[in-house]
C-alpha atoms as a PDB file:
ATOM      1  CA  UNK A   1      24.528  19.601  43.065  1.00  0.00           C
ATOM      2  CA  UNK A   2      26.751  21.944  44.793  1.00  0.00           C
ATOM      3  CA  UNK A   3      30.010  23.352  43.583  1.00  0.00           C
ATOM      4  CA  UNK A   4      32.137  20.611  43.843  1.00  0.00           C
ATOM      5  CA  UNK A   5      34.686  22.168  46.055  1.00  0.00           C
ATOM      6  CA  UNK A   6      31.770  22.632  48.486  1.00  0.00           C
ATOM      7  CA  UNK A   7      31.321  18.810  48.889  1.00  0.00           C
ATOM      8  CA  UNK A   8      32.858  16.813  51.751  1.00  0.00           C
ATOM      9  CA  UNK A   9      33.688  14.018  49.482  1.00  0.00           C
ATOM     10  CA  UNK A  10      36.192  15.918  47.040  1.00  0.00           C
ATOM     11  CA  UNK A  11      38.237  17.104  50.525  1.00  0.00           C
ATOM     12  CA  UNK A  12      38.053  13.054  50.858  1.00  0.00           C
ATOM     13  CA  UNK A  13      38.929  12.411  47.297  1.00  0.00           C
ATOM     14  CA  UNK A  14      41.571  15.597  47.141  1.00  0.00           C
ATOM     15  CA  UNK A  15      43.080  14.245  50.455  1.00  0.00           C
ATOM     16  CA  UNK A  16      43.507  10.545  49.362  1.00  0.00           C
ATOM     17  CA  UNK A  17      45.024  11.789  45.872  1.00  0.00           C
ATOM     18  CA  UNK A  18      47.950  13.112  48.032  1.00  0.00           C
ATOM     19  CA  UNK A  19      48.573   9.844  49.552  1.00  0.00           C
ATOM     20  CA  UNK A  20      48.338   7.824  46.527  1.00  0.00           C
ATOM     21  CA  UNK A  21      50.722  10.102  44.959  1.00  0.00           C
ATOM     22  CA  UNK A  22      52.766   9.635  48.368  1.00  0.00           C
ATOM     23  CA  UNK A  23      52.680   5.902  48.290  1.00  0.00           C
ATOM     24  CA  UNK A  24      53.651   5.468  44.540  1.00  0.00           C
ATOM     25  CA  UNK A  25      56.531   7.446  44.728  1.00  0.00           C
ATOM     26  CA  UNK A  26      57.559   4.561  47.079  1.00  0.00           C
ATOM     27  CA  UNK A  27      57.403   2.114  44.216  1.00  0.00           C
ATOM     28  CA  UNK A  28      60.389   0.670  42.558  1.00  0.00           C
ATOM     29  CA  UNK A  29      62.271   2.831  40.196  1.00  0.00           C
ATOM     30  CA  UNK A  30      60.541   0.545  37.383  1.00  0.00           C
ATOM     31  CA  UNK A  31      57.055   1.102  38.369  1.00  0.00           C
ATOM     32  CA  UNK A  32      57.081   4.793  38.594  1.00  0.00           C
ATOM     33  CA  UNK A  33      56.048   5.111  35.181  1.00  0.00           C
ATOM     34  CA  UNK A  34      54.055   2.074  34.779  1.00  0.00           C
ATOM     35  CA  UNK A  35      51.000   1.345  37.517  1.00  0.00           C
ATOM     36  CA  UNK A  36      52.005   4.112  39.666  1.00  0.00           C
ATOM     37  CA  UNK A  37      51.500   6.351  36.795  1.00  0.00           C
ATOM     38  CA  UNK A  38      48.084   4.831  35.905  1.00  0.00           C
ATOM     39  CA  UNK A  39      47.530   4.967  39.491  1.00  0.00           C
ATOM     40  CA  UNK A  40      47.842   8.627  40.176  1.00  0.00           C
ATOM     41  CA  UNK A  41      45.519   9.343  36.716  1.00  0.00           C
ATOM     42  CA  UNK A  42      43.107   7.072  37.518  1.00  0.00           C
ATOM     43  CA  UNK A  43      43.123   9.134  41.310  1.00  0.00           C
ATOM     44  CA  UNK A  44      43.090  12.236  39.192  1.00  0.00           C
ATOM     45  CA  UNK A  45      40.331  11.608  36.981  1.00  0.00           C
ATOM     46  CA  UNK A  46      37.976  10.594  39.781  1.00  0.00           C
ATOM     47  CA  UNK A  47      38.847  14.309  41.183  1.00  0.00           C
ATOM     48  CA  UNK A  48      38.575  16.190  38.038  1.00  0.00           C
ATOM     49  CA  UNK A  49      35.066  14.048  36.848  1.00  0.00           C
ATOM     50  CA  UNK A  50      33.272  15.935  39.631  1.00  0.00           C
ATOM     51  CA  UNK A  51      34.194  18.989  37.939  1.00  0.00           C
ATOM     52  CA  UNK A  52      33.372  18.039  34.200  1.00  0.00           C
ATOM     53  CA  UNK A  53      29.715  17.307  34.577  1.00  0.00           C
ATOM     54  CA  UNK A  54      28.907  20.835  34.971  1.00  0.00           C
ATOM     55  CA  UNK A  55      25.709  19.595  36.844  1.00  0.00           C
ATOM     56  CA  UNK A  56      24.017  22.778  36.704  1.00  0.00           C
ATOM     57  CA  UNK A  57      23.291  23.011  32.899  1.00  0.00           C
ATOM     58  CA  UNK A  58      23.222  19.198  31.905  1.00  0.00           C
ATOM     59  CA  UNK A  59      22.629  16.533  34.659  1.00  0.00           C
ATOM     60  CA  UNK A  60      22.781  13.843  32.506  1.00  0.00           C
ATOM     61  CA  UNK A  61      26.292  14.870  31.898  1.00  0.00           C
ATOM     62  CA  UNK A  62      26.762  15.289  35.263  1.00  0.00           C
ATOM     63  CA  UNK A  63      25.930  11.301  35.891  1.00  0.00           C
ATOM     64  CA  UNK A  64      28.353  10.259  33.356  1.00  0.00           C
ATOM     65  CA  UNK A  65      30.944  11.782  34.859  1.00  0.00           C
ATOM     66  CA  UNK A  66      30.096  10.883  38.491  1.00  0.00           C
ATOM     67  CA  UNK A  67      29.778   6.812  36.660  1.00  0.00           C
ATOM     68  CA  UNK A  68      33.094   7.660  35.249  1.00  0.00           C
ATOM     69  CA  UNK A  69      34.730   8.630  38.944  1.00  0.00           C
ATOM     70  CA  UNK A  70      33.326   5.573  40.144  1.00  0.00           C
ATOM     71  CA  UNK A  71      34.449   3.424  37.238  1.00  0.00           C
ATOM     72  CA  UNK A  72      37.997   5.175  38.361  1.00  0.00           C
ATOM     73  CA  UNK A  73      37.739   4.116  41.583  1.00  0.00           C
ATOM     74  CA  UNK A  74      37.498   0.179  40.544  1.00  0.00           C
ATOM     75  CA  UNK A  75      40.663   0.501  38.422  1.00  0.00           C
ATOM     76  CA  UNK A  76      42.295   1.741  41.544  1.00  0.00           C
ATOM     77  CA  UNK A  77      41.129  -1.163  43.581  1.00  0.00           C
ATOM     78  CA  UNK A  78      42.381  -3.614  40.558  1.00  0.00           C
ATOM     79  CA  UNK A  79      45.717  -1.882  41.285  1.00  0.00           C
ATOM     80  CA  UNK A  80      45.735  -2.348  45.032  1.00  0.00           C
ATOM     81  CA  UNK A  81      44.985  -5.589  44.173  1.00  0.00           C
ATOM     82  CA  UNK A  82      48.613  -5.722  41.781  1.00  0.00           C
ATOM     83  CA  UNK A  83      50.494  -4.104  44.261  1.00  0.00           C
ATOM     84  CA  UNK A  84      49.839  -5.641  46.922  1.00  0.00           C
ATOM     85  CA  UNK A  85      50.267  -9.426  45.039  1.00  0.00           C
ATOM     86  CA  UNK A  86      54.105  -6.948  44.113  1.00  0.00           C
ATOM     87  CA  UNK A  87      54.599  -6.655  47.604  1.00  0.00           C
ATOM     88  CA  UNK A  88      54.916  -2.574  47.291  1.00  0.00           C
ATOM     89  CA  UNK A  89      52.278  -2.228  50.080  1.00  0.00           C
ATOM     90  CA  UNK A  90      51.625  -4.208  53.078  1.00  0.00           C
ATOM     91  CA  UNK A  91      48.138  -5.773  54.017  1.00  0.00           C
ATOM     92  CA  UNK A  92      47.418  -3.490  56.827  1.00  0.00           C
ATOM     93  CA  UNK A  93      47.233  -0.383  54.350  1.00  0.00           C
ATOM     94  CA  UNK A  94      45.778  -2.293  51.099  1.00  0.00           C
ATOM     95  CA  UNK A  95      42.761  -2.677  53.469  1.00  0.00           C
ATOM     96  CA  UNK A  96      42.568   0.978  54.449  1.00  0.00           C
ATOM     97  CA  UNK A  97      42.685   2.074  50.666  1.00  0.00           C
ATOM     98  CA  UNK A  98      40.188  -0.438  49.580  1.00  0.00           C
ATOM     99  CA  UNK A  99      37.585   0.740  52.169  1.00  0.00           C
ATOM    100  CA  UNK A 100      38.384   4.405  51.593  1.00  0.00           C
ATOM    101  CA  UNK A 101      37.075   3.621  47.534  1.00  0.00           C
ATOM    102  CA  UNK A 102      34.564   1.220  48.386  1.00  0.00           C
ATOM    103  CA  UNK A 103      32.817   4.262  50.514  1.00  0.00           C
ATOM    104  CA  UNK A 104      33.901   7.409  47.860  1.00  0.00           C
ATOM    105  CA  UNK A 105      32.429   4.589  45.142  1.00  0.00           C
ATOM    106  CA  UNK A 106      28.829   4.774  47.917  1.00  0.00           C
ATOM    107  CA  UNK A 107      28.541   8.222  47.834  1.00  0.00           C
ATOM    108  CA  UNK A 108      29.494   8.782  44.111  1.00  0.00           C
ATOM    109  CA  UNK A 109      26.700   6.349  43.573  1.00  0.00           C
ATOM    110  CA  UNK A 110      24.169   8.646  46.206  1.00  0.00           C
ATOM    111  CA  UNK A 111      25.188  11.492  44.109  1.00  0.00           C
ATOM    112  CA  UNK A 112      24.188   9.675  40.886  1.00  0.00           C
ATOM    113  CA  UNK A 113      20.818   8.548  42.629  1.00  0.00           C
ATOM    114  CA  UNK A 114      20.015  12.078  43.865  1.00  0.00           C
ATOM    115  CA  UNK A 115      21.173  13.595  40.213  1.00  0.00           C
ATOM    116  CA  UNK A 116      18.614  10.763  38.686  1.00  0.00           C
ATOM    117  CA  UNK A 117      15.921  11.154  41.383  1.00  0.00           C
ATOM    118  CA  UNK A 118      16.212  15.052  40.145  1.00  0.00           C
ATOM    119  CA  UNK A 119      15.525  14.160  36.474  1.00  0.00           C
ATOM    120  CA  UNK A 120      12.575  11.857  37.198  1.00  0.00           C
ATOM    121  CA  UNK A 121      11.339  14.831  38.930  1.00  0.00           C
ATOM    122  CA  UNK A 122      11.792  17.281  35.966  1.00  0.00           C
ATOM    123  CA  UNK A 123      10.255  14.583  33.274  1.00  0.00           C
ATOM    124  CA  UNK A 124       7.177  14.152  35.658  1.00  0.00           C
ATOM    125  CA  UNK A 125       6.029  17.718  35.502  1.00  0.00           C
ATOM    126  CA  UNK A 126       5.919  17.860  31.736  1.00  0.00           C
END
């Protein structure tokens, strides 16, 4: 895998960090340190897992971390799903979030088939 900076989907991921740290700051006073903060480290840690693998020396490493972004990812989603039931968001933009994850959760999962696909590769030649 590339460096991670390199790849189109951490501009995605970087981008949509600034907007979910946008939109919670819109939360009530109350929430700011409650789901908006799990919010923005759950955004956070999806970012920061494509650096931790360190693909390069240990791609199984590199898989757990890319699992963990996605696994990230869902708790976001579960917290769309809270504040939109809240009313802090309206429909309209719940649905754009939710598709943005659903397709960085697809290629974090293409990235974990190509990192597999690469060990199958390496066990078949010994």
């Amino acid at each position: 895998m590339k460096d991670p900076r390199d790849l189109d989907i951490t501009k995605r991921i970087r981008k949509l960090s600034l907007e979910i740290n946008q939109l919670t700051l819109t939360f009530p006073k109350h929430e700011l340190y409650e789901i908006g903060s799990q919010m923005r480290r759950a955004m956070d840690s999806i970012y920061l897992n494509l650096f931790e693998g360190n693909p390069s020396i240990y791609p199984k490493t590199n898989i757990k971390h890319l699992d963990s972004g996605i696994g990230s990812a869902n708790e976001i989603r579960g917290d769309l799903d809270l504040v939109l039931d809240r009313k802090y968001i309206f429909v309209e933009k719940y649905e754009e979030l939710d598709k943005e994850f659903k397709e960085i959760q697809y290629v974090l999962r293409a990235l974990i088939n190509k990192e597999r696909s690469k060990l199958d590769k390496s066990a078949m030649v010994i």
